[in-house]
C-alpha atoms as a PDB file:
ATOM      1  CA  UNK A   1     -48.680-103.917  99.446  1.00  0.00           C
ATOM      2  CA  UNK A   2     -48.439-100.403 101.121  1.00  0.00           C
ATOM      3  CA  UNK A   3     -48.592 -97.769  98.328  1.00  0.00           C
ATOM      4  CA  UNK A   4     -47.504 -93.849  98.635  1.00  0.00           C
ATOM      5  CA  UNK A   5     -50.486 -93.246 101.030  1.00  0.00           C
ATOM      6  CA  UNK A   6     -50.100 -95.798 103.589  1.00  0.00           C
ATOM      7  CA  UNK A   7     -46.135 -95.354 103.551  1.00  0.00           C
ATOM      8  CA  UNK A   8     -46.150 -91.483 104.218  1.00  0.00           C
ATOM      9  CA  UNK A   9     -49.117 -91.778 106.629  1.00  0.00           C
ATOM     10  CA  UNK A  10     -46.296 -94.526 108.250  1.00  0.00           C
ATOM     11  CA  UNK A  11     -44.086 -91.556 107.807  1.00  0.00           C
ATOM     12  CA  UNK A  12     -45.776 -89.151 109.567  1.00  0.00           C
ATOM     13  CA  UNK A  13     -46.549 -90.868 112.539  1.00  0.00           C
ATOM     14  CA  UNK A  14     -43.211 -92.107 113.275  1.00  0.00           C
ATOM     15  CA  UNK A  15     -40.742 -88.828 112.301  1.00  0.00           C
ATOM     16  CA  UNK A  16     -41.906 -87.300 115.748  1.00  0.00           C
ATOM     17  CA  UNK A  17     -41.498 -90.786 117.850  1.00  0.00           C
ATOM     18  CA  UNK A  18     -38.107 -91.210 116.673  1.00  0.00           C
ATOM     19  CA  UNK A  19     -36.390 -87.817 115.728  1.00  0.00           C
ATOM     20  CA  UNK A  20     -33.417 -87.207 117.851  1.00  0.00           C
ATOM     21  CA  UNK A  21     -33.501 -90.690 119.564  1.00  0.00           C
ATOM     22  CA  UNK A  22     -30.196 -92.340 119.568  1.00  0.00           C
ATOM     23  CA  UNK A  23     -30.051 -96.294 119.074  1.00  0.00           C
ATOM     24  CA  UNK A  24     -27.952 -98.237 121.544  1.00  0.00           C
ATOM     25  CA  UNK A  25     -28.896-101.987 120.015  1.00  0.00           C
ATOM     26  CA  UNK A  26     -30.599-103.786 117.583  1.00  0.00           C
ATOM     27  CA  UNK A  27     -31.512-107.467 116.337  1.00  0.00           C
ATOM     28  CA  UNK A  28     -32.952-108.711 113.168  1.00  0.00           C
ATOM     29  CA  UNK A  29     -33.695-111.605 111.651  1.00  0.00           C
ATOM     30  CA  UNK A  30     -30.863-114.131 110.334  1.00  0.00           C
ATOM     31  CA  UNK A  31     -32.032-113.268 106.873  1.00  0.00           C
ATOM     32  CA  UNK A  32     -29.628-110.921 104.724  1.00  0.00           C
ATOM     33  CA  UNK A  33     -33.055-109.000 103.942  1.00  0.00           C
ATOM     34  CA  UNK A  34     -33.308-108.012 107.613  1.00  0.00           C
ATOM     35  CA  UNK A  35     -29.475-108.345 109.332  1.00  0.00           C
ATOM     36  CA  UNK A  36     -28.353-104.462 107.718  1.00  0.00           C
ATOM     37  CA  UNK A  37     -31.108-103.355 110.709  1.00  0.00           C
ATOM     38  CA  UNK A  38     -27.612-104.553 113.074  1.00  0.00           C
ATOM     39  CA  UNK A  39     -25.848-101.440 111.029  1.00  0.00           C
ATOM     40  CA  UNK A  40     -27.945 -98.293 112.808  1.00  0.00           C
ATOM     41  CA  UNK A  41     -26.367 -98.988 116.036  1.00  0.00           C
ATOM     42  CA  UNK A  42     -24.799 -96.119 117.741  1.00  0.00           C
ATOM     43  CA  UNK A  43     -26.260 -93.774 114.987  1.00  0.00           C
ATOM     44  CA  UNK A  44     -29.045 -90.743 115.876  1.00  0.00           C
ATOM     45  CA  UNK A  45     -32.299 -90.478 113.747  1.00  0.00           C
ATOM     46  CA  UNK A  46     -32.171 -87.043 111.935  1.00  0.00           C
ATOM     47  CA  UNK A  47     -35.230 -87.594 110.090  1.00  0.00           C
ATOM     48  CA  UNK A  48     -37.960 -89.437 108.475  1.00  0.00           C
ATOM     49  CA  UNK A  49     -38.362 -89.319 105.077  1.00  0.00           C
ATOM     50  CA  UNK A  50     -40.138 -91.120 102.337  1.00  0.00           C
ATOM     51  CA  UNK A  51     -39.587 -91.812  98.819  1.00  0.00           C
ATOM     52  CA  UNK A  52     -42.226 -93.952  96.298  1.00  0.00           C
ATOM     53  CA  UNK A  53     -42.719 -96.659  98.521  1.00  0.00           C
ATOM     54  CA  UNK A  54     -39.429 -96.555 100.666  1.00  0.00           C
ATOM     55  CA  UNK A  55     -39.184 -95.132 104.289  1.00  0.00           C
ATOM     56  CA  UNK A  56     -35.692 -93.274 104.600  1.00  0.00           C
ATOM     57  CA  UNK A  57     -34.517 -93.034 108.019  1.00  0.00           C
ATOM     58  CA  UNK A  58     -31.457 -90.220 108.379  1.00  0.00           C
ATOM     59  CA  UNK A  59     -28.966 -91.418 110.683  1.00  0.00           C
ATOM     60  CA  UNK A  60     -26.208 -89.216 112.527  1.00  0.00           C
ATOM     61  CA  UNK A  61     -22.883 -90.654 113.159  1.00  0.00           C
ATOM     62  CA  UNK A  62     -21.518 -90.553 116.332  1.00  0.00           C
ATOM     63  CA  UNK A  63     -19.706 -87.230 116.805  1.00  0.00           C
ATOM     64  CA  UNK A  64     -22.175 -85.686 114.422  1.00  0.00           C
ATOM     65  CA  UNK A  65     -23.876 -81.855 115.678  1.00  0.00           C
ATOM     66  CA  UNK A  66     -27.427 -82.237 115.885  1.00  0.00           C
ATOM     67  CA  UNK A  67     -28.992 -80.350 112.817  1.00  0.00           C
ATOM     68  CA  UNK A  68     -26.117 -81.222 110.096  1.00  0.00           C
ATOM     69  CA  UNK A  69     -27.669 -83.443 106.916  1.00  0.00           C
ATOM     70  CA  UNK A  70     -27.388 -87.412 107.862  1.00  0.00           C
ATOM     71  CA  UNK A  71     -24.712 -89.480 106.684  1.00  0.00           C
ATOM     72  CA  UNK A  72     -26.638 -92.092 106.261  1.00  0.00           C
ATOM     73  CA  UNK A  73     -30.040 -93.708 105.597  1.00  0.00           C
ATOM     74  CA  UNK A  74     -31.427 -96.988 107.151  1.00  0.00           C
ATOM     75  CA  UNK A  75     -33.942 -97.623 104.357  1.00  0.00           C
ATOM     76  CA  UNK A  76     -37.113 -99.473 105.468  1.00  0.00           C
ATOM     77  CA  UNK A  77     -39.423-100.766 102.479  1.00  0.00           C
ATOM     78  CA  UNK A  78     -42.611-102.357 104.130  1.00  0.00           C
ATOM     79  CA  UNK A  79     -43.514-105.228 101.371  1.00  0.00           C
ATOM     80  CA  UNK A  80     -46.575-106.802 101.321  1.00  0.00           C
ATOM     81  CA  UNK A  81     -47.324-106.995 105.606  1.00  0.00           C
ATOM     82  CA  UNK A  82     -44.315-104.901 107.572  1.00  0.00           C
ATOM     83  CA  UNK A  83     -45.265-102.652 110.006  1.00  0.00           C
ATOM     84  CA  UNK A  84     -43.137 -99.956 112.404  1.00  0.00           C
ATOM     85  CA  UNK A  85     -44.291 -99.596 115.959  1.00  0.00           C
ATOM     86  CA  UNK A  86     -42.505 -97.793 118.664  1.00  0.00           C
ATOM     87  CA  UNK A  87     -43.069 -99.088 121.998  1.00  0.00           C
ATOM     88  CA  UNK A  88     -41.888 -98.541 125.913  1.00  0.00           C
ATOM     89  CA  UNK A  89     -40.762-102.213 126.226  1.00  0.00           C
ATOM     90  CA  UNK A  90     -39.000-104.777 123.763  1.00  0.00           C
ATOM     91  CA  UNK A  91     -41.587-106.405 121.550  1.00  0.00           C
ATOM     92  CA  UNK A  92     -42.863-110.273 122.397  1.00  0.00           C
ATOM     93  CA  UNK A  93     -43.907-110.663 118.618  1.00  0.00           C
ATOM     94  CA  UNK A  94     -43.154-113.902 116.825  1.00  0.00           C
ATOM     95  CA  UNK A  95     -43.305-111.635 113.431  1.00  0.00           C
ATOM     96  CA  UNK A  96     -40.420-109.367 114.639  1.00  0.00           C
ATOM     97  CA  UNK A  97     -37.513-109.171 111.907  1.00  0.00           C
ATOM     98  CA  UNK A  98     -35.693-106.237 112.879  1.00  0.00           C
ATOM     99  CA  UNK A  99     -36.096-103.933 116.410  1.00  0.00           C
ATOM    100  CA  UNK A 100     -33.817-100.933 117.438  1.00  0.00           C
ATOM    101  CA  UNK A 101     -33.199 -99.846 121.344  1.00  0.00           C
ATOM    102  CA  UNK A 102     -33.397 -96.211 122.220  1.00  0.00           C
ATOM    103  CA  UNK A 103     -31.825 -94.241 124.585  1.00  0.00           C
ATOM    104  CA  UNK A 104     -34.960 -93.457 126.225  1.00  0.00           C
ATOM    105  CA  UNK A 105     -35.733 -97.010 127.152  1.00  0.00           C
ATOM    106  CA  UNK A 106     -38.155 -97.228 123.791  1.00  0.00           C
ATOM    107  CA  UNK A 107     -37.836 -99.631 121.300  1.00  0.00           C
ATOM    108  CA  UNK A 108     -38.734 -99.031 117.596  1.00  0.00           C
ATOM    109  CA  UNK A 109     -39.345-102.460 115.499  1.00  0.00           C
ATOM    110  CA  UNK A 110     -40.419-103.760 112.684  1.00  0.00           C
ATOM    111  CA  UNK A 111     -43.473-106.994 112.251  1.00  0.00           C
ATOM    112  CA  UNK A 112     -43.775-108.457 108.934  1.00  0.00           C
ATOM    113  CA  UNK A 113     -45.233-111.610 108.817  1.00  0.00           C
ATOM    114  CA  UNK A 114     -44.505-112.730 105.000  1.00  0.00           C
ATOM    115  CA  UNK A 115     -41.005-111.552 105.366  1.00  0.00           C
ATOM    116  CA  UNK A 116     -41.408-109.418 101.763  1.00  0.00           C
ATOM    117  CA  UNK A 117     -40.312-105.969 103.538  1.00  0.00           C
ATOM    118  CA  UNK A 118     -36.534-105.284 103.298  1.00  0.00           C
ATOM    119  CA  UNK A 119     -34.186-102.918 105.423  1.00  0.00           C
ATOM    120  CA  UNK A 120     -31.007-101.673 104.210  1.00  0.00           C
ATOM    121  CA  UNK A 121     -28.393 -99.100 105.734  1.00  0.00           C
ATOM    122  CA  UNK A 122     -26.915 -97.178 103.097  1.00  0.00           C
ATOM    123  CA  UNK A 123     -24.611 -93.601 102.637  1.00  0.00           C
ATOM    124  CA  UNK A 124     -27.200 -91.332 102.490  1.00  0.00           C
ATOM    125  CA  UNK A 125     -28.660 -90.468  99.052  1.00  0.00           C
ATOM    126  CA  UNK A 126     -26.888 -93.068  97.588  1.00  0.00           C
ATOM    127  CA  UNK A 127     -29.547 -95.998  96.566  1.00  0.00           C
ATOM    128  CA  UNK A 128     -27.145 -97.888  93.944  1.00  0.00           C
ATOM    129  CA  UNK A 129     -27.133-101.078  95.797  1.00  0.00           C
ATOM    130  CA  UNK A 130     -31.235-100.734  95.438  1.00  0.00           C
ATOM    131  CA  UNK A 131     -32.267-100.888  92.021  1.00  0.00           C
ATOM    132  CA  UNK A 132     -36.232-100.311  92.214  1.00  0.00           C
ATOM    133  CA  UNK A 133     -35.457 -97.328  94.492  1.00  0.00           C
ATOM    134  CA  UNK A 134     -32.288 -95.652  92.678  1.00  0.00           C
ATOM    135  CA  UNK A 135     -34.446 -95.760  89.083  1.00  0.00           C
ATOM    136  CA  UNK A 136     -37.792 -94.311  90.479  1.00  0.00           C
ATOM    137  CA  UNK A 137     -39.498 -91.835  88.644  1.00  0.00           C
ATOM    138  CA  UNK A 138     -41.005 -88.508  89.792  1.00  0.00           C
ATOM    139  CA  UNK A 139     -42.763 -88.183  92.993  1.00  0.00           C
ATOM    140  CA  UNK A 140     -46.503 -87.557  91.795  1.00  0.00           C
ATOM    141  CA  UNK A 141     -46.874 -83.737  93.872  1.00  0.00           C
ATOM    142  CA  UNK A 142     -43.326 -82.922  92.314  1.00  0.00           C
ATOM    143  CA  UNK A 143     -44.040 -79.731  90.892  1.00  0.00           C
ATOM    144  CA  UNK A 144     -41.668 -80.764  87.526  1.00  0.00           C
ATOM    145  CA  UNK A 145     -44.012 -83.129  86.988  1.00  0.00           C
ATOM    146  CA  UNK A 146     -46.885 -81.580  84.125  1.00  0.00           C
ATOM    147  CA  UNK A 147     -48.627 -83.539  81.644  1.00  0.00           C
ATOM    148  CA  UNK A 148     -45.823 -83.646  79.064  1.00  0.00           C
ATOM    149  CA  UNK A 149     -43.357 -84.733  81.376  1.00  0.00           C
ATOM    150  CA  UNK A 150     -45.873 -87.582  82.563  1.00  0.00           C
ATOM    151  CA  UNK A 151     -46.809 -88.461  78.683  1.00  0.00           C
ATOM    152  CA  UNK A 152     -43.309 -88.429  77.672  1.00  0.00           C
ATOM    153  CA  UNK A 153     -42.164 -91.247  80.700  1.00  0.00           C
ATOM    154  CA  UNK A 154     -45.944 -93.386  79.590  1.00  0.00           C
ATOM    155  CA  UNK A 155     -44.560 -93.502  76.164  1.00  0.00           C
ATOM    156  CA  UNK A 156     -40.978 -94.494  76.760  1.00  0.00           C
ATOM    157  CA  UNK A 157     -42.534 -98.081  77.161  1.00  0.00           C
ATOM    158  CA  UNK A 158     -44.562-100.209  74.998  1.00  0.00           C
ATOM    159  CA  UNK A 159     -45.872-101.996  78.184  1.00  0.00           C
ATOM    160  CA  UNK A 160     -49.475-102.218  79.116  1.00  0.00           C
ATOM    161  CA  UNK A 161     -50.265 -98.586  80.815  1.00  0.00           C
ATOM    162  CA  UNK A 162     -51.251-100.420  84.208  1.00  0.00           C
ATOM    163  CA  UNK A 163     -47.993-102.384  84.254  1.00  0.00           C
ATOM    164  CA  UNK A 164     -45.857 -99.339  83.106  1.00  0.00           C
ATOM    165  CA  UNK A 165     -47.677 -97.794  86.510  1.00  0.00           C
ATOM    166  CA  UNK A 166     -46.651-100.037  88.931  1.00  0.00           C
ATOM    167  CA  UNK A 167     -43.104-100.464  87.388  1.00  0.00           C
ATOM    168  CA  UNK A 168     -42.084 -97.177  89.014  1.00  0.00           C
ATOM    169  CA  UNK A 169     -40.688 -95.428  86.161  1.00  0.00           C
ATOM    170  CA  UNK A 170     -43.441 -93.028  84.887  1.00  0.00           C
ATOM    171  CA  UNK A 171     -44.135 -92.335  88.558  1.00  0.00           C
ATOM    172  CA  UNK A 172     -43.497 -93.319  92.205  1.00  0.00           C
ATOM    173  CA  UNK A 173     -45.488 -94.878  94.503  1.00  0.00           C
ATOM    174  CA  UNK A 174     -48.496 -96.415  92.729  1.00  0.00           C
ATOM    175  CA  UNK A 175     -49.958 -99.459  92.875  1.00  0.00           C
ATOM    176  CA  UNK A 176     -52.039-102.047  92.506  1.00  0.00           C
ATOM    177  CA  UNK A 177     -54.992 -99.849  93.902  1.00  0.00           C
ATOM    178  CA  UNK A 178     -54.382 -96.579  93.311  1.00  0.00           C
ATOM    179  CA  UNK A 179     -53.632 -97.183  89.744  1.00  0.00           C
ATOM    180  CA  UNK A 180     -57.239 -99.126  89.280  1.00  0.00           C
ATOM    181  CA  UNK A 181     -58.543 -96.001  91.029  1.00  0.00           C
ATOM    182  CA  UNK A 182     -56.926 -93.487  89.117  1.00  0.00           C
ATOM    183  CA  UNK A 183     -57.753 -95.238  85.334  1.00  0.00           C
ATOM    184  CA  UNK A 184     -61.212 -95.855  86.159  1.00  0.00           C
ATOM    185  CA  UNK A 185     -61.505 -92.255  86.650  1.00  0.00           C
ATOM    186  CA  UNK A 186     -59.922 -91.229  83.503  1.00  0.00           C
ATOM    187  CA  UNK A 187     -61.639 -93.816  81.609  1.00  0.00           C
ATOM    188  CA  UNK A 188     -58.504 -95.502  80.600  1.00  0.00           C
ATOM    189  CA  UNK A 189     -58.602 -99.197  80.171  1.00  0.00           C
ATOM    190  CA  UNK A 190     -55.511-100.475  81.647  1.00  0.00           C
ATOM    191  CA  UNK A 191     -54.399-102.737  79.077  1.00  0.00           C
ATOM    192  CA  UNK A 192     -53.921-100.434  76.325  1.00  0.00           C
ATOM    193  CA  UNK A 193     -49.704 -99.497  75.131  1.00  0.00           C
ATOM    194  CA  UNK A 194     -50.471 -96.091  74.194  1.00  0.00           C
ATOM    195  CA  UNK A 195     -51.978 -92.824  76.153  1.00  0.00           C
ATOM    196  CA  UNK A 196     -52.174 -89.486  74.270  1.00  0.00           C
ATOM    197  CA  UNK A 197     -51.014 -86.111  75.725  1.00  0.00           C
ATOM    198  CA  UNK A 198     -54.426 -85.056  76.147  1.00  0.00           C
ATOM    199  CA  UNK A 199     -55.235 -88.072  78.502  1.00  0.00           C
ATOM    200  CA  UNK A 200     -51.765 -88.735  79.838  1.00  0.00           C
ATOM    201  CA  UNK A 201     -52.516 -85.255  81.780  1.00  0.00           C
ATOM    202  CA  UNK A 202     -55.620 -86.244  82.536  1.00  0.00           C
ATOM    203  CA  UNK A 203     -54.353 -89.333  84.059  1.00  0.00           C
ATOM    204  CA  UNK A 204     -52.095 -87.626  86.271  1.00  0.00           C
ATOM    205  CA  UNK A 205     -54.475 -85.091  87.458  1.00  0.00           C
ATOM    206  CA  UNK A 206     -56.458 -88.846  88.422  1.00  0.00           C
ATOM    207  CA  UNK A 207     -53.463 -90.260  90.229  1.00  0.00           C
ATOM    208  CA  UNK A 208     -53.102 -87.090  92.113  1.00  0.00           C
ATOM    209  CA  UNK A 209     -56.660 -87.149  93.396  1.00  0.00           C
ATOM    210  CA  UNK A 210     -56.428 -90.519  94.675  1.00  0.00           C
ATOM    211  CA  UNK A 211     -52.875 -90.700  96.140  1.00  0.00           C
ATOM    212  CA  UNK A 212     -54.077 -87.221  98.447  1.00  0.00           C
ATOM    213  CA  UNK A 213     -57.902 -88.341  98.948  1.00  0.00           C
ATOM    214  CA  UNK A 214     -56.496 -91.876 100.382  1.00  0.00           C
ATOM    215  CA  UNK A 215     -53.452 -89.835 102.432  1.00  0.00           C
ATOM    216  CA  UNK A 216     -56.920 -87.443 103.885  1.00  0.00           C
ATOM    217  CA  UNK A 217     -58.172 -90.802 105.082  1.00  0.00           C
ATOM    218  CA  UNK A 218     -55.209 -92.547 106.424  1.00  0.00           C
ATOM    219  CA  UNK A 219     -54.794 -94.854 103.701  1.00  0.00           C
ATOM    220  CA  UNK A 220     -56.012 -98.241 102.542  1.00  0.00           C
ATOM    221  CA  UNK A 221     -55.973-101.266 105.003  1.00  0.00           C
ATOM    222  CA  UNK A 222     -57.623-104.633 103.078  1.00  0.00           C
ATOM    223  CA  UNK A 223     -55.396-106.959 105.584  1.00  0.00           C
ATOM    224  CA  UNK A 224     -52.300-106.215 107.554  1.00  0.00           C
ATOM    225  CA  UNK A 225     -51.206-102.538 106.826  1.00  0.00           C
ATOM    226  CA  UNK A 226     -50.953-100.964 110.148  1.00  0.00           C
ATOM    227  CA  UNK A 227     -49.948 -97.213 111.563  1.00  0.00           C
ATOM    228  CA  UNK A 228     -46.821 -96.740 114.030  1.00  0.00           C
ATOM    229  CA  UNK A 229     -50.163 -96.246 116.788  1.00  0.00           C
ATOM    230  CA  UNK A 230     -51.805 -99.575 115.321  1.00  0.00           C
ATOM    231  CA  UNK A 231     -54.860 -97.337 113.546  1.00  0.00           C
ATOM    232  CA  UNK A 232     -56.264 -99.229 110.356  1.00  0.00           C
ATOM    233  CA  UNK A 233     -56.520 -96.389 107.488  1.00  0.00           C
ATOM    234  CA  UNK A 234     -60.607 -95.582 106.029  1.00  0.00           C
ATOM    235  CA  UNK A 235     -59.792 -95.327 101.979  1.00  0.00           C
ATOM    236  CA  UNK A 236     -61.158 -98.846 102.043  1.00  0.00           C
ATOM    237  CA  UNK A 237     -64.689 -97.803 102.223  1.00  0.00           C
ATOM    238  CA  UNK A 238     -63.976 -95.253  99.352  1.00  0.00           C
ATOM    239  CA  UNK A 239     -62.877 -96.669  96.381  1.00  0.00           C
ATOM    240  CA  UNK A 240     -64.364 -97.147  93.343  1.00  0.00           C
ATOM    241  CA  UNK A 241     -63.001 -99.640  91.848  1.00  0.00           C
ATOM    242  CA  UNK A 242     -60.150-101.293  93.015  1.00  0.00           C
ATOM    243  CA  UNK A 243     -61.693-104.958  94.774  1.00  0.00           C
ATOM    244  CA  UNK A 244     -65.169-104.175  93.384  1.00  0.00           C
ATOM    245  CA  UNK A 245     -65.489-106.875  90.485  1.00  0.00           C
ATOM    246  CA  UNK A 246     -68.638-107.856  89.978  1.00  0.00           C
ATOM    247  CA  UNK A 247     -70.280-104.877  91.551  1.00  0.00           C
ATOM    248  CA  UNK A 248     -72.028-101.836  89.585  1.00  0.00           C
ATOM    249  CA  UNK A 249     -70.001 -98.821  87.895  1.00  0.00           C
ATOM    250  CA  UNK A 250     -70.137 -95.716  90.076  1.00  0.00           C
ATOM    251  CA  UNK A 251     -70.432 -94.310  86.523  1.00  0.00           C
ATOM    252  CA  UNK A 252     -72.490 -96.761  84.447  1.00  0.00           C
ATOM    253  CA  UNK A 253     -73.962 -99.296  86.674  1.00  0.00           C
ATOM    254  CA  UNK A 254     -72.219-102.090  83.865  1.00  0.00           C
ATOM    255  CA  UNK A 255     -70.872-104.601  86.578  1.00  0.00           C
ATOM    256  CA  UNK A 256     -66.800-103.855  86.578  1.00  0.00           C
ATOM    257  CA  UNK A 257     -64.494-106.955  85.410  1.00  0.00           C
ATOM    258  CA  UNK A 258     -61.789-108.145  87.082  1.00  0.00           C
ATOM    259  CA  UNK A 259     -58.635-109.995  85.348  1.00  0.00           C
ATOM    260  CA  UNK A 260     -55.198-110.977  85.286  1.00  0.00           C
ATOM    261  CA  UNK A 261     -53.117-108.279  83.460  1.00  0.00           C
ATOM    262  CA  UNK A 262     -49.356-109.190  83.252  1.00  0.00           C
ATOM    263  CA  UNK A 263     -50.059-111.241  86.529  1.00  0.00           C
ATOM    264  CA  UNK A 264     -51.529-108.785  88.449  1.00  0.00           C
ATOM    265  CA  UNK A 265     -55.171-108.821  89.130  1.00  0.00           C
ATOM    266  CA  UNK A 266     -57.401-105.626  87.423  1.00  0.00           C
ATOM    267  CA  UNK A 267     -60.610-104.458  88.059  1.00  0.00           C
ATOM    268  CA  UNK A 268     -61.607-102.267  85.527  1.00  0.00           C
ATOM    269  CA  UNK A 269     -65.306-101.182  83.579  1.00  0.00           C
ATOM    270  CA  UNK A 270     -65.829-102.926  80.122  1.00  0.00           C
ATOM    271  CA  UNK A 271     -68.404 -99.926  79.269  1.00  0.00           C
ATOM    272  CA  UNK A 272     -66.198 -96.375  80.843  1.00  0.00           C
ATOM    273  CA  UNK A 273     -62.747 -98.300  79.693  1.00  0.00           C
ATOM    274  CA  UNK A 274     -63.428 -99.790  76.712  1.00  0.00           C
ATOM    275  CA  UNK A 275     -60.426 -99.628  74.160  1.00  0.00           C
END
């Protein structure tokens, strides 16, 4: 699934495509997951935005100025295979779930092929009616966020640290890799409950290195994650961890382990994360 790297990479790519270009028409799939896409007719994209793992889209009214804040959001989360492309001529794609008609003769659309992604067309800033987003913890470059903040949101749970991770509460936008990358760095094994100050700001000094080295390097593809221009992102041939079971520690040279933790495969070192 695309994580904070490969969704603001998505981000930055399309924000200049689509800024200022007006929709005429849209179609999306039958499913209720996809159908909201129908909603963004006759609207203007403002902006581009991106929270944890969402895409926010600003949409203009009609009989909005140009410039004034959005009055709504179409909300675009990507799931496990979704992908945005913006192209000069409607898409012949038998993945398409959702596509929007410009002004210009463009058309911006949307290819998942397990159907997981989601689009939604909301008032803008008001994410109610989407529980994962409306409850997600600090972005990790917020400023606010300092190691007693972060060790404060790791011990409001008595889950696994790893789970607590990719339940979006501590912190947005990590997941399954980024948070193997970021504990094998701090030498955290991801199945302990509790994380001390001292390493809790440790850890987030990890998960900050990772989340910007993979957004240097366009992200992570393993399978389907795609750009708006259809690049493949390079973080793949830089991790340390994540997908490397059976392989040597960067550290150690003790062969990581992978495992199911709370149903969610781990690869992790049993010498630099032992409990």
């Amino acid at each position: 699934m695309p994580e904070l790297p490969e969704v603001e990479t998505v981000r930055r790519q399309l924000e200049p495509l689509v800024s200022n270009a007006k929709i005429i028409d849209a179609r999306a799939h039958r499913s209720p997951k996809f159908a909201p896409a129908l909603e963004a007719i006759g609207s203007t994209v403002a902006n581009v935005h991106r929270r944890g793992k969402y895409l926010l889209v600003g949409l203009l009214d009609p009989g909005q100025a140009p410039g004034g804040p959005p009055s709504r959001e179409l909300i675009v989360h990507l799931g496990m295979t979704g992908a945005l492309h913006v192209d000069d001529t409607s898409p012949s794609d038998p993945y398409e779930r959702a596509s929007w008609d410009l002004a210009d003769g463009r058309t911006l659309w949307f290819r998942d092929i397990r159907r997981f992604g989601r689009i939604a067309v909301v008032s803008a800033g008001d994410h109610q009616a989407l529980p994962t987003l409306h409850h997600l913890g600090p972005e990790p470059f917020d400023p606010a966020l300092d190691g007693p903040r972060f060790h404060r949101a790791l011990a409001a749970s008595r889950s696994r640290v790893k789970t607590h991770l990719l339940s979006q509460r501590p912190i947005a936008g990590v997941g399954n890799i980024y948070a193997d990358e970021a504990l094998w760095r701090a030498g955290i094994n991801p199945g302990i409950r509790r994380v001390g100050p001292t390493r809790a700001e440790a850890l987030l000094g990890h998960i900050r290195d990772v989340l910007a080295e993979a957004l240097d390097h366009g992200g992570t593809t393993l399978r389907d994650y795609r750009t708006p221009d259809r690049s493949t992102g390079q973080n793949q041939f830089r991790l340390d961890c994540y997908g490397r079971s059976g392989r040597p520690c960067r550290r150690c040279a003790t062969p990581l382990i992978s495992r199911e933790l709370d149903q969610r495969t781990t690869t992790s070192c049993p010498n630099c994360q032992a409990r």
